[in-house]
C-alpha atoms as a PDB file:
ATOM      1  CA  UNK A   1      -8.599 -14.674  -5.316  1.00  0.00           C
ATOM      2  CA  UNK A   2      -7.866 -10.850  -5.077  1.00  0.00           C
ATOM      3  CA  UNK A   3      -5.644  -9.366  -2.418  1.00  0.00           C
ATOM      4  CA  UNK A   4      -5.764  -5.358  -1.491  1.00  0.00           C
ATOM      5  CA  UNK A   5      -4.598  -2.937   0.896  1.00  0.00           C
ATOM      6  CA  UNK A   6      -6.984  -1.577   4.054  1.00  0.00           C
ATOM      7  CA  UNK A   7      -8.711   1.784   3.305  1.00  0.00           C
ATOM      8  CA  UNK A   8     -11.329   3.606   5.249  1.00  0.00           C
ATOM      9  CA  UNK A   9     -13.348   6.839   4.374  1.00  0.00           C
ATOM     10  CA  UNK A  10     -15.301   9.340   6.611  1.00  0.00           C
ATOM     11  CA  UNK A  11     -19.099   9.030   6.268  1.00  0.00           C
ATOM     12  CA  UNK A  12     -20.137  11.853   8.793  1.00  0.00           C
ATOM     13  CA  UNK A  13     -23.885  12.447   8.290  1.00  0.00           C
ATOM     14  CA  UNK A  14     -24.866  15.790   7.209  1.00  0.00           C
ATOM     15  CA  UNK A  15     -28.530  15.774   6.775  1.00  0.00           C
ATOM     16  CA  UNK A  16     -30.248  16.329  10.572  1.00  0.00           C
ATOM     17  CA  UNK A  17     -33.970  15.591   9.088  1.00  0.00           C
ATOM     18  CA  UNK A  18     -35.868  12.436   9.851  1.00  0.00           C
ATOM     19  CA  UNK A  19     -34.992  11.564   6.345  1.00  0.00           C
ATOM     20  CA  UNK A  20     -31.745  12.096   6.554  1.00  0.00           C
ATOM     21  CA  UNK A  21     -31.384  10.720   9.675  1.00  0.00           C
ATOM     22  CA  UNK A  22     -33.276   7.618   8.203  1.00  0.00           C
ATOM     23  CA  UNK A  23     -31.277   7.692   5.019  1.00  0.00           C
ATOM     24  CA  UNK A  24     -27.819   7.210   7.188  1.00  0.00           C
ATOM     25  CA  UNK A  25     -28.608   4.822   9.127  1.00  0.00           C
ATOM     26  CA  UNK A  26     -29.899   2.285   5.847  1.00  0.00           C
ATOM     27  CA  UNK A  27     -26.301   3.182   4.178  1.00  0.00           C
ATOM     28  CA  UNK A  28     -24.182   2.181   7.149  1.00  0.00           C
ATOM     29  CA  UNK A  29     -26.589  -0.989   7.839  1.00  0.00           C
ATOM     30  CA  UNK A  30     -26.981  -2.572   4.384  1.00  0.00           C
ATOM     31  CA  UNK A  31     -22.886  -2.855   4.442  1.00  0.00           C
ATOM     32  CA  UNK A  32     -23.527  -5.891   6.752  1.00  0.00           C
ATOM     33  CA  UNK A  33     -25.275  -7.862   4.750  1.00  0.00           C
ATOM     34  CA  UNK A  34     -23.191  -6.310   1.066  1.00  0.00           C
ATOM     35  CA  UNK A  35     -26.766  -4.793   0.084  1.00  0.00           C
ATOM     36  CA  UNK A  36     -26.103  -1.557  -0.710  1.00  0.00           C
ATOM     37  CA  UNK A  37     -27.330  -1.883  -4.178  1.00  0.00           C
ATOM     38  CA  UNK A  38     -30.812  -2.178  -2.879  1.00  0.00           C
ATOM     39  CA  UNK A  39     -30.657   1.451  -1.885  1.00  0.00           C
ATOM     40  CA  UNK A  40     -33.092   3.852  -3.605  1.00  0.00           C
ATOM     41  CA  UNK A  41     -34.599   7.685  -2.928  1.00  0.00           C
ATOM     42  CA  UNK A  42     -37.095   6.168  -0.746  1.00  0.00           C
ATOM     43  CA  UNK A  43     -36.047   3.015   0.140  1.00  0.00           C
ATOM     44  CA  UNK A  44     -35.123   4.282   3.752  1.00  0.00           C
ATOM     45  CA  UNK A  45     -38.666   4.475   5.379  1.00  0.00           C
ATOM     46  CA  UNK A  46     -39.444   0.788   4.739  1.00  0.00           C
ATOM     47  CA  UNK A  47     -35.412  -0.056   5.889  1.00  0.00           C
ATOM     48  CA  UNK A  48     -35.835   1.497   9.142  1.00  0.00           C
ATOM     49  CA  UNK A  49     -39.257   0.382   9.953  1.00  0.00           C
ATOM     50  CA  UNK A  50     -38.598  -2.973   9.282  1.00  0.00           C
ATOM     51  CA  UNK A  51     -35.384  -2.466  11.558  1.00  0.00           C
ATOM     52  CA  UNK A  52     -37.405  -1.190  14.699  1.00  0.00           C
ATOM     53  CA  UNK A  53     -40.528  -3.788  14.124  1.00  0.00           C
ATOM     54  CA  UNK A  54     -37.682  -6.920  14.304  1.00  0.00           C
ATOM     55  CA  UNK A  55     -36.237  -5.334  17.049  1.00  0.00           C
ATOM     56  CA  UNK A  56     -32.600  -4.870  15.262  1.00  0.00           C
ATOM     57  CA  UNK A  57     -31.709  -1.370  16.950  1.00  0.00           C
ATOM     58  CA  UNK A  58     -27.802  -1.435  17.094  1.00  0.00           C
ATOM     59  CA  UNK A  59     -28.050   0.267  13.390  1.00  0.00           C
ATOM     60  CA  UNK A  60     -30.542   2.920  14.757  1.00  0.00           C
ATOM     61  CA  UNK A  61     -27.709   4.243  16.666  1.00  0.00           C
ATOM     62  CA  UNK A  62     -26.004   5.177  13.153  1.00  0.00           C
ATOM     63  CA  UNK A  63     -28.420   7.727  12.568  1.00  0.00           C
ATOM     64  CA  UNK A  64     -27.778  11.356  14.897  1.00  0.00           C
ATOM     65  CA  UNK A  65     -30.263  13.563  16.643  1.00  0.00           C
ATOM     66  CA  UNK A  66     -30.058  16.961  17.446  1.00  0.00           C
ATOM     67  CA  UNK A  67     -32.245  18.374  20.019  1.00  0.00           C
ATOM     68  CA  UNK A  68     -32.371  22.282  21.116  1.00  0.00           C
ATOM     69  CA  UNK A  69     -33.726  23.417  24.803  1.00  0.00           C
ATOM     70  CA  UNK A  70     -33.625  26.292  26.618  1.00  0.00           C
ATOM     71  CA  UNK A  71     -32.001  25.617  30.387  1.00  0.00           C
ATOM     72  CA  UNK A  72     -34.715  24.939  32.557  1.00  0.00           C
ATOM     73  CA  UNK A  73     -36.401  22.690  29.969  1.00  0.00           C
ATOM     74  CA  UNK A  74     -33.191  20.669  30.046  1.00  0.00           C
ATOM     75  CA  UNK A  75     -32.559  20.497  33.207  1.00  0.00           C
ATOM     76  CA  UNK A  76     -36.034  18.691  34.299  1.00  0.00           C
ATOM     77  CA  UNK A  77     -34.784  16.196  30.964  1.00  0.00           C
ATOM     78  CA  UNK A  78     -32.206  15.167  32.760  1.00  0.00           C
ATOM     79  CA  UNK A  79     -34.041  14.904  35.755  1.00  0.00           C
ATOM     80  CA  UNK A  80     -36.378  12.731  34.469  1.00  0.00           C
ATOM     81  CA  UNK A  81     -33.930  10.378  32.781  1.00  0.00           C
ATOM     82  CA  UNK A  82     -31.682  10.287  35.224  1.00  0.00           C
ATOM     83  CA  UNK A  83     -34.585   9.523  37.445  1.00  0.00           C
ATOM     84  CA  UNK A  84     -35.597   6.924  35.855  1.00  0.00           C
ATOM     85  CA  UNK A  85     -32.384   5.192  35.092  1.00  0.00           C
ATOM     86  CA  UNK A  86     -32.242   6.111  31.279  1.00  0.00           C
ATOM     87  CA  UNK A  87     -29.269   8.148  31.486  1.00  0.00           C
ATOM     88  CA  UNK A  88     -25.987   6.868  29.303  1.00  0.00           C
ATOM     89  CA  UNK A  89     -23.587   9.444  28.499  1.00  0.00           C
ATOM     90  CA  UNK A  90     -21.863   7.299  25.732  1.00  0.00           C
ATOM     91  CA  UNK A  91     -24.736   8.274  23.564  1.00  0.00           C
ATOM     92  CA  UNK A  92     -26.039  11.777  24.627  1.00  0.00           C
ATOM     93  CA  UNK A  93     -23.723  15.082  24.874  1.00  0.00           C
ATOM     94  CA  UNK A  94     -24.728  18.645  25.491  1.00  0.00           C
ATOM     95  CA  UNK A  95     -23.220  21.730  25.282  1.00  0.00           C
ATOM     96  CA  UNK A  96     -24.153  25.143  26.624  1.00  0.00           C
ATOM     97  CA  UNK A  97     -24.436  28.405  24.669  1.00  0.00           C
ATOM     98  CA  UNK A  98     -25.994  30.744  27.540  1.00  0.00           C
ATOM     99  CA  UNK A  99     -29.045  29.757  28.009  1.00  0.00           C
ATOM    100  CA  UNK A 100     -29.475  27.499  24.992  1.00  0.00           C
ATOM    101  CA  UNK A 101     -28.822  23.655  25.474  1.00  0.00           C
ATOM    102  CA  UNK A 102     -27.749  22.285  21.821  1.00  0.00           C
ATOM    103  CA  UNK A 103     -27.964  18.182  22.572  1.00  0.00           C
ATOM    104  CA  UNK A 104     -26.669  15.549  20.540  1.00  0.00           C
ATOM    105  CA  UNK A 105     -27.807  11.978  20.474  1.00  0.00           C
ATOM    106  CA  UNK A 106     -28.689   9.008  18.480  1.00  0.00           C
ATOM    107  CA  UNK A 107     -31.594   7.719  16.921  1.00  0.00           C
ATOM    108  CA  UNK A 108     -32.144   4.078  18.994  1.00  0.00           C
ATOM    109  CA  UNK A 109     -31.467   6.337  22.308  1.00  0.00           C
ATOM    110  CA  UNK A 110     -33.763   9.223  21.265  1.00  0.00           C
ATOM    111  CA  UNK A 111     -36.798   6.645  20.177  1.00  0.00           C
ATOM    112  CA  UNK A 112     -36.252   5.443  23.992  1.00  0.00           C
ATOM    113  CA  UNK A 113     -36.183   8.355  25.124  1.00  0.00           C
ATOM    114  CA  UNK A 114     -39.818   9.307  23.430  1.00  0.00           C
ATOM    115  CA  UNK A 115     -41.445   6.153  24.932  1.00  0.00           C
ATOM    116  CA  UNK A 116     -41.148   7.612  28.367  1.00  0.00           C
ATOM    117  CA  UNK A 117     -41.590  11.292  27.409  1.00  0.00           C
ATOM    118  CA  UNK A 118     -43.222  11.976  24.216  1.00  0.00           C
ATOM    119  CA  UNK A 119     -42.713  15.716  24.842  1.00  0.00           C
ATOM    120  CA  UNK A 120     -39.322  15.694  24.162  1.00  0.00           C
ATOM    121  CA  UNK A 121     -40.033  15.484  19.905  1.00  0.00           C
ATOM    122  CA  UNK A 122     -40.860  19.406  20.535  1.00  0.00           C
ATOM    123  CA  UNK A 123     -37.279  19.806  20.900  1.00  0.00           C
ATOM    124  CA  UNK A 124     -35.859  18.027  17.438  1.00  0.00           C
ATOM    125  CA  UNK A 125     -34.764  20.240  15.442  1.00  0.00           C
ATOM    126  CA  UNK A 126     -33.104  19.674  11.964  1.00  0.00           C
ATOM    127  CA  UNK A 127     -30.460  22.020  12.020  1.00  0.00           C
ATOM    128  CA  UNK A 128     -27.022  22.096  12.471  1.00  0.00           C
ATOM    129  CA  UNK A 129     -23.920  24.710  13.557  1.00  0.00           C
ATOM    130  CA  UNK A 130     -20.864  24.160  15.406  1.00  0.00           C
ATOM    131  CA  UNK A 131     -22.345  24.216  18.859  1.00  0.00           C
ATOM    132  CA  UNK A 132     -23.388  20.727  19.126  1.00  0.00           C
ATOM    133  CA  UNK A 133     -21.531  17.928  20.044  1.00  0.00           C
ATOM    134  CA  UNK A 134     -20.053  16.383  16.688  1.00  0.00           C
ATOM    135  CA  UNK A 135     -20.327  12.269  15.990  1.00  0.00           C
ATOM    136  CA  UNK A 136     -17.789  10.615  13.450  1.00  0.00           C
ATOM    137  CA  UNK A 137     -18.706   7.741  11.569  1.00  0.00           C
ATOM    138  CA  UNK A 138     -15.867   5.901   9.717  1.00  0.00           C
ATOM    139  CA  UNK A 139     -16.294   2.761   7.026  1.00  0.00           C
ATOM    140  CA  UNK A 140     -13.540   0.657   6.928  1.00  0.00           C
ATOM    141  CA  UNK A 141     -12.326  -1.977   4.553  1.00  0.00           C
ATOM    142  CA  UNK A 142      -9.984  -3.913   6.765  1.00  0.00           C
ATOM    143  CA  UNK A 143      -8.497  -7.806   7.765  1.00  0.00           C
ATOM    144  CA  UNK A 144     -10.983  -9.073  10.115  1.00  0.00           C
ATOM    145  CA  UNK A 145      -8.301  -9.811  13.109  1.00  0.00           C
ATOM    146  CA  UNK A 146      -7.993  -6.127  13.189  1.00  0.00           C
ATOM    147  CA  UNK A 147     -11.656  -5.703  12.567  1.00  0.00           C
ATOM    148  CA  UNK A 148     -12.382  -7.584  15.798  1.00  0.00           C
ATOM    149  CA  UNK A 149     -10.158  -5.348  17.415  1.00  0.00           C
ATOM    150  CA  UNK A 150     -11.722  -1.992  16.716  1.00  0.00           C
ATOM    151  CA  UNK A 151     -14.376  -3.830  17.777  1.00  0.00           C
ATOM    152  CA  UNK A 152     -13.805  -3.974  21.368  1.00  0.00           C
ATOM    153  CA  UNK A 153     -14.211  -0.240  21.889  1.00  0.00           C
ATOM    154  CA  UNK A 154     -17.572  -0.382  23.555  1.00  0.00           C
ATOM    155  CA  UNK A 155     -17.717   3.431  23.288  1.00  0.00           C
ATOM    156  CA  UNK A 156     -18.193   3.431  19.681  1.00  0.00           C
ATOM    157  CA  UNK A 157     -21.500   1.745  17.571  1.00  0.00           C
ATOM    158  CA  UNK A 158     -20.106  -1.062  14.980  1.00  0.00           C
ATOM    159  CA  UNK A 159     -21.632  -2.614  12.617  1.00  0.00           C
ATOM    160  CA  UNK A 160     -19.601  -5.247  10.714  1.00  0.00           C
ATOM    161  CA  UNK A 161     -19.993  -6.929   7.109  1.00  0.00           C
ATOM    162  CA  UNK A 162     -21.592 -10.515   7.817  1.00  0.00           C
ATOM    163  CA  UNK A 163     -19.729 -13.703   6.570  1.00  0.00           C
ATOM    164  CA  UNK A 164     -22.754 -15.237   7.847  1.00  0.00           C
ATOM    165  CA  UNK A 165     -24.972 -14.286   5.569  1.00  0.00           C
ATOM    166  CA  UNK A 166     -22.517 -12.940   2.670  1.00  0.00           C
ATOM    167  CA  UNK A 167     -21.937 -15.516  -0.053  1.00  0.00           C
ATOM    168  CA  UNK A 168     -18.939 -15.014  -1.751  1.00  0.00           C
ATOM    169  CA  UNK A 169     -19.892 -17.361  -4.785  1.00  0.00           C
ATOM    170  CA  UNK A 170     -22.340 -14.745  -6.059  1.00  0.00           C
ATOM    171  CA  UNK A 171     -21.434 -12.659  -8.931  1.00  0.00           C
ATOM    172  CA  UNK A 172     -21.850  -9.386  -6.703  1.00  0.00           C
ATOM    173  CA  UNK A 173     -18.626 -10.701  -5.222  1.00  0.00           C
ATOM    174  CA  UNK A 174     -16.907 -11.739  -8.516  1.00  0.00           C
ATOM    175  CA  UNK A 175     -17.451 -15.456  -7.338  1.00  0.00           C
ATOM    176  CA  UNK A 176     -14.179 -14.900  -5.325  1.00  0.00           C
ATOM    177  CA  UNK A 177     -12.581 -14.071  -2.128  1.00  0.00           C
ATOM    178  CA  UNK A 178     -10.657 -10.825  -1.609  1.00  0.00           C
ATOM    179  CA  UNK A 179      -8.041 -11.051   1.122  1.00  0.00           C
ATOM    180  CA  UNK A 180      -6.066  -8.121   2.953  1.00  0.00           C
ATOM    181  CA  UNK A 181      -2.805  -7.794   1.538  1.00  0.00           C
ATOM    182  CA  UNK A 182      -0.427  -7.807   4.872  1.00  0.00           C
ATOM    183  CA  UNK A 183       1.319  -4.154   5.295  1.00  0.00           C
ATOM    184  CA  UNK A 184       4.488  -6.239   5.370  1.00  0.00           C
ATOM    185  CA  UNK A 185       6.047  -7.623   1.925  1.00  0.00           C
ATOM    186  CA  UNK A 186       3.653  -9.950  -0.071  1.00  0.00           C
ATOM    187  CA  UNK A 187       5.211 -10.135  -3.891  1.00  0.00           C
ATOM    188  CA  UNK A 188       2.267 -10.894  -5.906  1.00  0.00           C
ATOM    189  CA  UNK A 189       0.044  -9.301  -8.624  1.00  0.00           C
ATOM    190  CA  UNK A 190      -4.002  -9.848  -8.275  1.00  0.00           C
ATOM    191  CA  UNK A 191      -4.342 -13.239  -9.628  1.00  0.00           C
ATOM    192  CA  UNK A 192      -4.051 -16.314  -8.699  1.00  0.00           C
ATOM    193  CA  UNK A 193      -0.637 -18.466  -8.614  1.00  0.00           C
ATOM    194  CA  UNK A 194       1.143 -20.415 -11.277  1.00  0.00           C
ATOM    195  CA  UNK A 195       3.447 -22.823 -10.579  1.00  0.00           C
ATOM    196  CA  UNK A 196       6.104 -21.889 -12.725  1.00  0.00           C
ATOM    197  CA  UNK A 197       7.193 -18.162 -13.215  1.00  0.00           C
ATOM    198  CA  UNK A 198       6.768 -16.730  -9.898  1.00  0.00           C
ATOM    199  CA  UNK A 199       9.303 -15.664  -8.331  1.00  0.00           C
ATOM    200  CA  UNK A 200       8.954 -14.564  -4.557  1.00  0.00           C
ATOM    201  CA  UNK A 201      10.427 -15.812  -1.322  1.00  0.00           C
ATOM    202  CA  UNK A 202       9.397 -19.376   0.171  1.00  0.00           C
ATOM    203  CA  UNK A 203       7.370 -17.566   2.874  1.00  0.00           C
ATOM    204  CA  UNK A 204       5.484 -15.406   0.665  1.00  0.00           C
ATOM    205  CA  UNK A 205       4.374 -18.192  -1.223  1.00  0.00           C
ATOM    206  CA  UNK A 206       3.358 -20.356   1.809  1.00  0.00           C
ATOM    207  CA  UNK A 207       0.762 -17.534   2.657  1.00  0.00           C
ATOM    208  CA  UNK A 208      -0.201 -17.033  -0.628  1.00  0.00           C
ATOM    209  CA  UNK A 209      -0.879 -20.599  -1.025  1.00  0.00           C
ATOM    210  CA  UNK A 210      -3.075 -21.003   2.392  1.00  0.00           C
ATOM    211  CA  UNK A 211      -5.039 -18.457   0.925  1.00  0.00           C
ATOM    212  CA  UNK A 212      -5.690 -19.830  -2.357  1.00  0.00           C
ATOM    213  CA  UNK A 213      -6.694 -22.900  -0.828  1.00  0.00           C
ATOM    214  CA  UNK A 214      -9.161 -21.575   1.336  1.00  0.00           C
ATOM    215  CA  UNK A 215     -10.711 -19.906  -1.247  1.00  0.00           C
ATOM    216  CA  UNK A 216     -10.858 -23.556  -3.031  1.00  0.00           C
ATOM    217  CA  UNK A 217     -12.459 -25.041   0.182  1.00  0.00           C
ATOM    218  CA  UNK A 218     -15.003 -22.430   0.909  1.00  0.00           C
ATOM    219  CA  UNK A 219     -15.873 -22.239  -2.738  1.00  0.00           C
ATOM    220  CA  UNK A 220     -16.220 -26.545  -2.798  1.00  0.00           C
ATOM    221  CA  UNK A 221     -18.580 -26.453   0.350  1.00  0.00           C
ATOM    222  CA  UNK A 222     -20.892 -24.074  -0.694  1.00  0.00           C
ATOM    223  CA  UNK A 223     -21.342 -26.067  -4.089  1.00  0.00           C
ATOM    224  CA  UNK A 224     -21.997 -29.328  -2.332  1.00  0.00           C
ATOM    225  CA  UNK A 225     -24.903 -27.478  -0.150  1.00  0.00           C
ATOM    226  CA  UNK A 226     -23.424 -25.537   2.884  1.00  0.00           C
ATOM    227  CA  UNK A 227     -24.841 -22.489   3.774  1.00  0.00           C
ATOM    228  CA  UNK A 228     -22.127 -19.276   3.811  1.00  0.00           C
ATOM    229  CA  UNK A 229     -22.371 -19.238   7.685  1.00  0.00           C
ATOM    230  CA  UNK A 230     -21.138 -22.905   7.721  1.00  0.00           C
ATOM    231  CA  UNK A 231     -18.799 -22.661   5.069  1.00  0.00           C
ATOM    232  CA  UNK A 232     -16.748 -19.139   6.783  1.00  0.00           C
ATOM    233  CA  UNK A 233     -15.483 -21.224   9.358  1.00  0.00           C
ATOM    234  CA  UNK A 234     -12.689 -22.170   6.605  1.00  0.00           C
ATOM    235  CA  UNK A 235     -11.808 -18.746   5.968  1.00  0.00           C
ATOM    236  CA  UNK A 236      -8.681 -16.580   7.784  1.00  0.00           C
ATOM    237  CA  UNK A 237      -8.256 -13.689  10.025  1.00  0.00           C
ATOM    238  CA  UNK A 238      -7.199 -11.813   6.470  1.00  0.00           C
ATOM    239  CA  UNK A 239     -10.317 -11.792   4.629  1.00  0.00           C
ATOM    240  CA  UNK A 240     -11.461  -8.663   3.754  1.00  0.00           C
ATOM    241  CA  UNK A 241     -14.198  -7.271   6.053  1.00  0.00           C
ATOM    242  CA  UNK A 242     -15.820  -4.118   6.165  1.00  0.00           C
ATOM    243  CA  UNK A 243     -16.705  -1.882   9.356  1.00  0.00           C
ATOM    244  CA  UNK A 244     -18.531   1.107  10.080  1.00  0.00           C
ATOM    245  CA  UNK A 245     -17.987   2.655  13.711  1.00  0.00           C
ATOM    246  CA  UNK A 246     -19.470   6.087  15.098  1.00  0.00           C
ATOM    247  CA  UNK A 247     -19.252   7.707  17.834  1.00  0.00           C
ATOM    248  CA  UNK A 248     -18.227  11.344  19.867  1.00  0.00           C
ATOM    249  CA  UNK A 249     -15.132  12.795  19.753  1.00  0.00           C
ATOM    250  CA  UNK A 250     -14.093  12.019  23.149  1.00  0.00           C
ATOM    251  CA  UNK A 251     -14.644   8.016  21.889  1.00  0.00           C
ATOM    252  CA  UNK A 252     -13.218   8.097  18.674  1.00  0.00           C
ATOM    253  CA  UNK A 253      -9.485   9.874  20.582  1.00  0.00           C
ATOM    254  CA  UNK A 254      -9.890   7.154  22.612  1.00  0.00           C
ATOM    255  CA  UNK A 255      -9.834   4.930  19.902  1.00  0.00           C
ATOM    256  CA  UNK A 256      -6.852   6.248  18.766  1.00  0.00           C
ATOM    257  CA  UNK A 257      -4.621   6.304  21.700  1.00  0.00           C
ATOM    258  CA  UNK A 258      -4.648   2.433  21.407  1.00  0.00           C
ATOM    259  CA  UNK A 259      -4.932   1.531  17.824  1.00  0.00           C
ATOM    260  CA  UNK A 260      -2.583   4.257  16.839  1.00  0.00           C
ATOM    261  CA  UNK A 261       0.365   4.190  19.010  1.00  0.00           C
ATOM    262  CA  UNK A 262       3.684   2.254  18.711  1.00  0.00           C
ATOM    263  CA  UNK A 263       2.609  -1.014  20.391  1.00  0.00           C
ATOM    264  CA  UNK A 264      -0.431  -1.490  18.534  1.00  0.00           C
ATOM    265  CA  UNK A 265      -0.596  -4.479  16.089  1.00  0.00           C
ATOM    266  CA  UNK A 266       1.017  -2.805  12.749  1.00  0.00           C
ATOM    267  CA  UNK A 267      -2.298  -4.044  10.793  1.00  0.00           C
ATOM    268  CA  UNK A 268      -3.917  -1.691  13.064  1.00  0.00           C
ATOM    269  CA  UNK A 269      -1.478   0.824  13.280  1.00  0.00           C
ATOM    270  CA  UNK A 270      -1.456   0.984   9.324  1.00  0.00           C
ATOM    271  CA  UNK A 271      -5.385   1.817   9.213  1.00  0.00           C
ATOM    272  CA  UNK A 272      -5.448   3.733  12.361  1.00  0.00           C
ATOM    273  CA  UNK A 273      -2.703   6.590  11.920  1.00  0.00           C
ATOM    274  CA  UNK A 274      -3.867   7.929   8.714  1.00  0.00           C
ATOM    275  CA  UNK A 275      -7.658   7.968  10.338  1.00  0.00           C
ATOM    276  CA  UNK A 276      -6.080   9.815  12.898  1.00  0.00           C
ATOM    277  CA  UNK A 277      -4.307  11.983  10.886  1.00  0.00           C
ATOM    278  CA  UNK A 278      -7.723  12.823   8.985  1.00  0.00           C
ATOM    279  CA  UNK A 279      -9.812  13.349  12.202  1.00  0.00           C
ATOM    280  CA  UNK A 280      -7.387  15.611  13.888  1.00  0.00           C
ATOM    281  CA  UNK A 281      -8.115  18.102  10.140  1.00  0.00           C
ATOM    282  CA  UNK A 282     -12.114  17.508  10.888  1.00  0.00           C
ATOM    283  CA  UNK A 283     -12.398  18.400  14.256  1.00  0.00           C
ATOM    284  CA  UNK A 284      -9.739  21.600  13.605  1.00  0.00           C
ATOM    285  CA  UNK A 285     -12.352  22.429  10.836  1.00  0.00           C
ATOM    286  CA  UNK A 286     -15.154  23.073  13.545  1.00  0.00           C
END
């Protein structure tokens, strides 16, 4: 058993290519099922196709698009997406420079977008300056109670690690669990406890304890046969999970008027206000 503290780190995609655009979206996927070792200089392109032929397109909306028109262009666009009932402006932003449209979107709603008017690829363009709308993408190592939290904010994309299909047994998890350690007091180095010569209050040790033994319990059913999505019903809201969320700005301050404020749950709060704290420098930076 292993216990550590929440941590998250900005992932903002920089490359505005196909490839790179590609190349995002398989990092932030292949956290869901722990694969990210699988990742190589052109494994992307065989990632992403497979992802659109099985019809798994929540990931494609990892990966952002920028598209540049001049005014009139953009204005039938709209037109015709609006006419046709396409329009969602969770996922598509635009901002004027004259008469220059610089348009940001993502990859599942641009490949829609294409079906219905294949002109619109004239307008991709690869590049990248301060005029168009900026998306955030954030991955998380976090309890999953507060995981399924964040989750609920329907204007950001999530994707979540799977303890359906992640088996915890395997040496690419140390054949162990790793738990959140609680932001209040747990007294406990990273090992598992003895008996004798450990001294910590009788609540401290109760938790502890739980944990240990569902660690013992979801390590026993997997050995007599279970499969890891039967077995994670024995495991608690404090196992670690990972997330990766993006979205617009306007979503992510959302965000953090509820997870960051003083009635928030203070697993949440501990995650959220340094996140906060580091989004408030990146958008200043723009």
């Amino acid at each position: 058993m292993k216990l550590i503290k929440q941590s998250f780190e900005f992932i903002n995609q920089t490359d505005f290519s196909l490839v790179g655009i590609k190349k995002h979206i398989e990092k932030c996927a292949r956290v869901s099922y722990k694969s990210e070792d699988k990742i190589t200089d052109t494994s992307y392109e065989k990632f992403v196709n497979m992802l659109e032929s099985r019809g798994h397109d929540r990931p494609l909306e990892f990966g952002t698009v920028h598209l540049k028109m001049l005014l009139p262009d953009f204005q039938t666009f709209i037109h015709s997406v609006l006419t046709i009932g396409m329009f969602n402006n969770i996922w598509i932003k635009h901002a004027y420079v004259g008469d220059v449209i610089y348009i940001t979107t993502n990859y599942r709603y641009y490949l829609d977008i294409i079906k219905y008017f294949p002109n619109v690829k004239e307008y991709f363009t690869e590049e990248d300056n301060e005029y168009y709308p900026k998306r955030y993408t954030v991955h998380m190592i976090l309890d999953r109670g507060v995981m399924d939290e964040f989750r609920t904010h329907v204007g950001l994309s999530h994707l979540a690690e799977s303890t359906r299909y992640c088996n915890y047994s395997k040496d690419k998890f140390n054949n162990e669990l790793t738990f959140i350690d609680p932001c209040w007091e747990i007294k406990t180095a990273n090992e598992r406890i003895t008996p004798e010569g450990t001294h910590m209050s009788s609540d401290s040790l109760e938790f502890l304890t739980a944990l240990n033994e569902a660690e013992d319990h979801y390590l026993s059913l997997l050995a007599k046969g279970w499969t890891p999505q039967q077995a994670r019903s024995v495991l608690p809201l404090c196992i670690k999970s990972e997330l990766i969320s993006c979205g617009f700005e306007d979503a992510w301050e959302n965000f953090f008027k509820r997870r960051d404020a003083p009635d928030a749950h203070p697993m949440a709060q501990e995650i959220a206000k340094p996140m906060h704290q580091k989004f408030i420098e990146l958008t200043k930076m723009r």
